[in-house]
Protein backbone atom coordinates (compact mmCIF):
# COMPACT_ATOMS: atom_id res chain seq x y z
CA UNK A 1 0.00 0.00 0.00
CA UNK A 2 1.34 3.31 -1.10
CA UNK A 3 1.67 5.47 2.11
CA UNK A 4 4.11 7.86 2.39
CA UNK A 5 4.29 9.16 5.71
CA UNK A 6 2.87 7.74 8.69
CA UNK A 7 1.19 9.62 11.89
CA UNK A 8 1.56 8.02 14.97
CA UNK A 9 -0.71 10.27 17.67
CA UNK A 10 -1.46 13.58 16.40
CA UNK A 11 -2.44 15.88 19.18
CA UNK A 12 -2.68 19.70 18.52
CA UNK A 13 1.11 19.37 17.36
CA UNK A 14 0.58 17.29 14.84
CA UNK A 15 -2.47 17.97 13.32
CA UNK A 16 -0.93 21.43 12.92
CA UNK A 17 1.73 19.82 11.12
CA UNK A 18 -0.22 17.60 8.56
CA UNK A 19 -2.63 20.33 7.88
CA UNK A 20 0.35 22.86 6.84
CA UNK A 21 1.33 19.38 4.78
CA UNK A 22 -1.51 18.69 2.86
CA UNK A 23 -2.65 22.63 2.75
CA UNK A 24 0.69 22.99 0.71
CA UNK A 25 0.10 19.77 -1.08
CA UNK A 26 3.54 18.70 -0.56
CA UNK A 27 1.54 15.68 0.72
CA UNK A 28 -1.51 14.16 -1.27
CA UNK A 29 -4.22 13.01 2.18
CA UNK A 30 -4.44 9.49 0.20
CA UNK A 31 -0.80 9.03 1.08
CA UNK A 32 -0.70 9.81 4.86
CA UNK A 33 -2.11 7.56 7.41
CA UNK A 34 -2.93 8.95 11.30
CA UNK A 35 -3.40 6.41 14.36
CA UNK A 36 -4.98 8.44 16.68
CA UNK A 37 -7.05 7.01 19.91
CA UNK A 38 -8.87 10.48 20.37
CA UNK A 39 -12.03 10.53 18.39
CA UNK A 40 -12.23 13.77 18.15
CA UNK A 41 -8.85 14.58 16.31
CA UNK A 42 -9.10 11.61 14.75
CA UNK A 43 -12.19 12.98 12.93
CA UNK A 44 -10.77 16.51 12.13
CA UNK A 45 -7.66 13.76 10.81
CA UNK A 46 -9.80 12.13 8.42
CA UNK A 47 -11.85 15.63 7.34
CA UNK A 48 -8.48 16.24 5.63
CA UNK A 49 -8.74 13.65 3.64
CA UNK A 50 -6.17 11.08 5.78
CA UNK A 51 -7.10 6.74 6.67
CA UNK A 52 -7.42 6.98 10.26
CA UNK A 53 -6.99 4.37 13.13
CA UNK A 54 -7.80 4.23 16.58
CA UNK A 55 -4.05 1.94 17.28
CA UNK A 56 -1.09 0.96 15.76
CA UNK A 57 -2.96 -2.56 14.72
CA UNK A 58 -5.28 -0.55 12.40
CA UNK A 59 -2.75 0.22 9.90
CA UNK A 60 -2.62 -2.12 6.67
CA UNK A 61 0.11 -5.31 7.24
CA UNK A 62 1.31 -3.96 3.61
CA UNK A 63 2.07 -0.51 4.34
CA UNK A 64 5.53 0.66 3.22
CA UNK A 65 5.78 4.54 4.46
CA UNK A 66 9.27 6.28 3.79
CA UNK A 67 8.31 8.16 7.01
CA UNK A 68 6.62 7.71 10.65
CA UNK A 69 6.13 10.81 12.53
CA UNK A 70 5.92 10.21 16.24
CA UNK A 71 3.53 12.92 17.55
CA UNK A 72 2.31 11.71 21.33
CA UNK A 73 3.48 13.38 24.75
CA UNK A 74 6.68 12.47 26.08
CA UNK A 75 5.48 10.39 28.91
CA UNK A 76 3.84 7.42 26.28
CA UNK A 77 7.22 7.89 23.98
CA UNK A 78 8.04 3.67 24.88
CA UNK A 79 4.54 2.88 25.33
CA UNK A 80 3.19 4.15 21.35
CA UNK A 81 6.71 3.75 19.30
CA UNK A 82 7.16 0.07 20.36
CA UNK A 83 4.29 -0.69 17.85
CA UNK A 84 6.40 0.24 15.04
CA UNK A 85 9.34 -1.58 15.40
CA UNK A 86 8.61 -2.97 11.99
CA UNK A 87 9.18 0.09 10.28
CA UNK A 88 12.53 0.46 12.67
CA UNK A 89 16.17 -0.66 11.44
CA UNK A 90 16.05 1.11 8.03
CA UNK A 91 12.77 0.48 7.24
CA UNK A 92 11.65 3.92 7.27
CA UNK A 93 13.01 7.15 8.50
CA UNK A 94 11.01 8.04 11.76
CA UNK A 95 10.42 11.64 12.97
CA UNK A 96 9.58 12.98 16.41
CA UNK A 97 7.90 15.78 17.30
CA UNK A 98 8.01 14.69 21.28
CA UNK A 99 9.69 17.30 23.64
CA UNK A 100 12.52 16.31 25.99
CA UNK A 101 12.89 12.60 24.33
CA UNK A 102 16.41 12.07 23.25
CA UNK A 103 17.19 9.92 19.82
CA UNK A 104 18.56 7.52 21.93
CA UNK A 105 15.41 6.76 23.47
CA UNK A 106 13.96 5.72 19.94
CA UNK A 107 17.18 3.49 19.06
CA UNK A 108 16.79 1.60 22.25
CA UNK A 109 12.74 0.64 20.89
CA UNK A 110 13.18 0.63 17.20
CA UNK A 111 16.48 -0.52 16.59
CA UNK A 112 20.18 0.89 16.61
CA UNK A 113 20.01 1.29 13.30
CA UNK A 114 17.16 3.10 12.90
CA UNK A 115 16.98 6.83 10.91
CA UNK A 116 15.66 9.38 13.43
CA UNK A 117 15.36 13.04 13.46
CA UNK A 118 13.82 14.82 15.94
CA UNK A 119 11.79 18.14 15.26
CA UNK A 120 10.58 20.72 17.51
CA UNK A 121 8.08 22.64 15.29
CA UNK A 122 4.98 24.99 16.97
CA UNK A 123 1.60 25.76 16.76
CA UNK A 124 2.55 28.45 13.91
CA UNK A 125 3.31 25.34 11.58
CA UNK A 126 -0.86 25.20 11.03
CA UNK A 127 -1.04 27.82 8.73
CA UNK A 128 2.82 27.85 7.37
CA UNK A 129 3.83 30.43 9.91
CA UNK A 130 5.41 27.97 12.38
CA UNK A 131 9.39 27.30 13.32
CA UNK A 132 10.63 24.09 12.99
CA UNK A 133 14.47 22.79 14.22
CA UNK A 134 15.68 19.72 13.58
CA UNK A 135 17.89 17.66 14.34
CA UNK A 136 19.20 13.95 12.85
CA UNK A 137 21.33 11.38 13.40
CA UNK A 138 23.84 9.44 11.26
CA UNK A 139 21.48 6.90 9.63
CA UNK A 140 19.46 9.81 8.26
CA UNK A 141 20.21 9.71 4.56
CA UNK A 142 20.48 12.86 2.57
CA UNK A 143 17.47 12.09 0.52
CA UNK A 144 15.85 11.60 3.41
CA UNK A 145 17.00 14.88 5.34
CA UNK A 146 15.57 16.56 1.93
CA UNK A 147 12.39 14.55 2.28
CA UNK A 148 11.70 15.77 5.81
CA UNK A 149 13.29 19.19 5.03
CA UNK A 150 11.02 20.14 2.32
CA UNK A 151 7.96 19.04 4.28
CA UNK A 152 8.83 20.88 7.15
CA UNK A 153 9.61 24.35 5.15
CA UNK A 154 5.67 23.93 4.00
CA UNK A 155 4.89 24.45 7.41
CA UNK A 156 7.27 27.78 7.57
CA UNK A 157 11.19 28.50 8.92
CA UNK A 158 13.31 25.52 9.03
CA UNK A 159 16.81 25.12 10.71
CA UNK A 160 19.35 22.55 11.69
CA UNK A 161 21.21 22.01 14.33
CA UNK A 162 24.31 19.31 15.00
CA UNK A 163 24.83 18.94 18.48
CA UNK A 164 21.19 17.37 20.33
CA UNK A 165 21.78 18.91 23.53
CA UNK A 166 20.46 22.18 21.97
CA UNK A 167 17.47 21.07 21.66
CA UNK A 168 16.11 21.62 25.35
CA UNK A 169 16.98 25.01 24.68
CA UNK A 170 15.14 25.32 20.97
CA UNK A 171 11.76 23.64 22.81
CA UNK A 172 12.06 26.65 25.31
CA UNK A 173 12.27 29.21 22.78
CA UNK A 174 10.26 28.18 19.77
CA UNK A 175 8.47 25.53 21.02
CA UNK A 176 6.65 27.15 23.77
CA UNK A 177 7.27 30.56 22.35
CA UNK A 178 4.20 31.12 20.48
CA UNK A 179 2.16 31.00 24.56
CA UNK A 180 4.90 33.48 25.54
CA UNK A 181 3.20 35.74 22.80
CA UNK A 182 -0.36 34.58 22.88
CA UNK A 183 -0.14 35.68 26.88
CA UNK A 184 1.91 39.13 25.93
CA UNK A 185 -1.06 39.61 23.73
CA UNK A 186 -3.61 39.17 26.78
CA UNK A 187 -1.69 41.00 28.84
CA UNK A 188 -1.61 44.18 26.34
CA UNK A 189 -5.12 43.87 26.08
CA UNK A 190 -5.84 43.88 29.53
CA UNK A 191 -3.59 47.28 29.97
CA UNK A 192 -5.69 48.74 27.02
CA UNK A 193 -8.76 48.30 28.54
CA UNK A 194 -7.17 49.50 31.76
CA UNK A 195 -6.15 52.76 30.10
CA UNK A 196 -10.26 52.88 29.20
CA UNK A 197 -10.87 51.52 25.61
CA UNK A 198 -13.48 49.41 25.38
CA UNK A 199 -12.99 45.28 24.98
CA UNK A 200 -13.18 44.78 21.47
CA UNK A 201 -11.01 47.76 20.45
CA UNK A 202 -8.43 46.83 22.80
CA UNK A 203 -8.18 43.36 21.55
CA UNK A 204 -7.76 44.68 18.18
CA UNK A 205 -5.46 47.44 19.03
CA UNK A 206 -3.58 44.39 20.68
CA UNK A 207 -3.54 42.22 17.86
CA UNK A 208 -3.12 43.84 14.94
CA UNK A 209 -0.12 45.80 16.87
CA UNK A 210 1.64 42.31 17.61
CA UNK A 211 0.87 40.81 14.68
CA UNK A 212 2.03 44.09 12.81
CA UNK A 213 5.16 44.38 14.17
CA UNK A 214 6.49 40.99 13.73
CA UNK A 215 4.92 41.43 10.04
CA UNK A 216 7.83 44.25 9.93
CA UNK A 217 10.29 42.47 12.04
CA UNK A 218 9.99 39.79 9.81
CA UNK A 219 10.13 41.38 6.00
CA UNK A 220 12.57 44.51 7.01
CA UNK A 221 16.41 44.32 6.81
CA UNK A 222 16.85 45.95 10.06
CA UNK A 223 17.69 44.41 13.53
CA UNK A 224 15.06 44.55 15.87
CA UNK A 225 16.61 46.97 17.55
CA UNK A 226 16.91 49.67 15.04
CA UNK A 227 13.59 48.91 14.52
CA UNK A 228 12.97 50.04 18.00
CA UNK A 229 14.49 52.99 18.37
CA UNK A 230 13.04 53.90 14.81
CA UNK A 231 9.97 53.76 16.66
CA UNK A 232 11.33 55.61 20.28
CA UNK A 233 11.03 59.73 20.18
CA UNK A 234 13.38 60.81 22.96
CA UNK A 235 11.68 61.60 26.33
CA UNK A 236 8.27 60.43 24.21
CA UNK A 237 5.88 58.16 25.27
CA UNK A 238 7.11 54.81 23.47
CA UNK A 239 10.33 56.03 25.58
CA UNK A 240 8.29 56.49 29.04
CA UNK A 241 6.77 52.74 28.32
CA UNK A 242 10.36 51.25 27.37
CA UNK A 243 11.69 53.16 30.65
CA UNK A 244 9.63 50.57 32.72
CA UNK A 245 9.90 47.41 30.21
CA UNK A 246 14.07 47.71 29.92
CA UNK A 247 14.61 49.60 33.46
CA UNK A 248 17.10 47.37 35.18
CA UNK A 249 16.17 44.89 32.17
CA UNK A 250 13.29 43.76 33.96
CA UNK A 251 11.29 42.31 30.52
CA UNK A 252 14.75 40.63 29.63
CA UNK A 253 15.60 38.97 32.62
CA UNK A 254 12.02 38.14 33.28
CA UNK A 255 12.13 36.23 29.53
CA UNK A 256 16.04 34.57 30.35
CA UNK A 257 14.38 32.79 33.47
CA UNK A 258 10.82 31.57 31.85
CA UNK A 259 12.85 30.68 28.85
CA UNK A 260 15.69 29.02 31.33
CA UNK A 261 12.38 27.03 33.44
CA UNK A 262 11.01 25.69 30.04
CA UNK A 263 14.47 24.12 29.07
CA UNK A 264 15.15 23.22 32.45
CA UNK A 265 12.19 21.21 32.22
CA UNK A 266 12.44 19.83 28.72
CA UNK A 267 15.48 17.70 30.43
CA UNK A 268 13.67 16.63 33.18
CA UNK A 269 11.44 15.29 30.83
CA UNK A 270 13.81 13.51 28.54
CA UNK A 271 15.18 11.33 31.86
């Protein structure tokens, strides 16, 4: 059975991921396959044209994928892969999306010569926007670093990195990033309708000022920086509000020690 790419658990993660797949077409929905035991994201799975199972046993004894992509919470990594040892030792290249789970945890179930490359993508990824780092080991042919490569860059920004132990720290700044934003853009909101504008108008104002500005961030030449003091009139009021935000470097440090807590917890996780 032609399938190229396997799904094993899909989550918010990746669901996120197969939709920026198939919404790019990079990936026709007759050739994925998604064993999910949730119902209900096994449902939105299959409204995007994937087969869908409920467990590993549902998919076809004659399936040959190039790729398995391991997409279930740390804490079930031995529990879900160990149903696809027959895919492991060269069989197929496997991905994981899991936080905190090192490659060696996957060549210890699958085989020691098994091809796996572990991704940290976000949320982003569901509508191409998302930031995805990855990482492979040596059995990880270049065809299949390619493979992986150009179906990650459908779901936006794509870089490698050779040394693993980075990636505690990539899960702390990209993979839980996009909350650190979603909350700054709660918190603005809340200010603005502190400062008297009404709900809805603050929550645009909030928005469209975040979105905006990484918009320019994004497409401009400039460093961030210049960007900022572009933006900062001396003694103005963008000057007054940075006075309290980089006094002492009170929004910096407060970002070093959530960012230093997430990554500080991605190991904990991966023992």
């Amino acid at each position: 059975m032609t399938i190229r790419l396997i799904l094993a658990g899909c989550g918010n993660m990746g669901y996120a991921m197969l939709t920026g797949w198939l919404n790019s077409g990079k990936l026709a929905p007759e050739e994925t396959f998604v064993v999910e035991p949730n119902a209900e994201l096994r449902a939105r799975a299959a409204d995007l044209g994937s087969r869908v199972a409920s467990e590993v046993g549902g998919i076809p004894a004659d399936a040959d994928p190039g790729i398995v992509v391991i997409a279930v919470k740390p804490q079930v990594i031995r529990e879900v892969t160990s149903g696809y040892r027959r895919f492991g030792n060269g069989k197929a290249t496997f991905v994981s999306v899991a936080a905190g789970t090192p490659v060696a945890t996957f060549s210890d179930i699958l085989g020691s010569h098994t091809p796996i490359a572990r991704c940290m993508p976000n949320t982003p990824a569901a509508i191409g926007k998302g930031m995805m780092v990855l990482y492979s080991n040596e059995y990880v042919t270049e065809e299949a670093k390619e493979t992986v490569g150009g179906l990650l860059s459908a779901s936006g920004e794509v870089a490698t990195i050779a040394d693993e132990g980075l990636m505690d720290a990539v899960t702390a700044v990209s993979g839980s990033g996009p909350a650190y934003i979603f909350h700054f853009i709660e918190c603005l909101t809340a200010a603005a309708e502190n400062a008297g504008l009404p709900p809805k108008t603050a929550a645009l104002l909030a928005m469209q000022t975040v979105y905006g500005a990484a918009s320019l961030a994004a497409e401009s030449r400039e460093d961030p920086g210049v960007l900022r003091r572009q933006v900062t009139s001396p003694n103005g009021t963008t000057a007054a509000a940075l006075n309290v935000l980089m006094g002492e470097d009170r929004l910096k440090n407060l970002l070093t020690e959530a960012v230093e807590a997430a990554r500080l917890r991605s190991i904990e996780l991966g023992k």
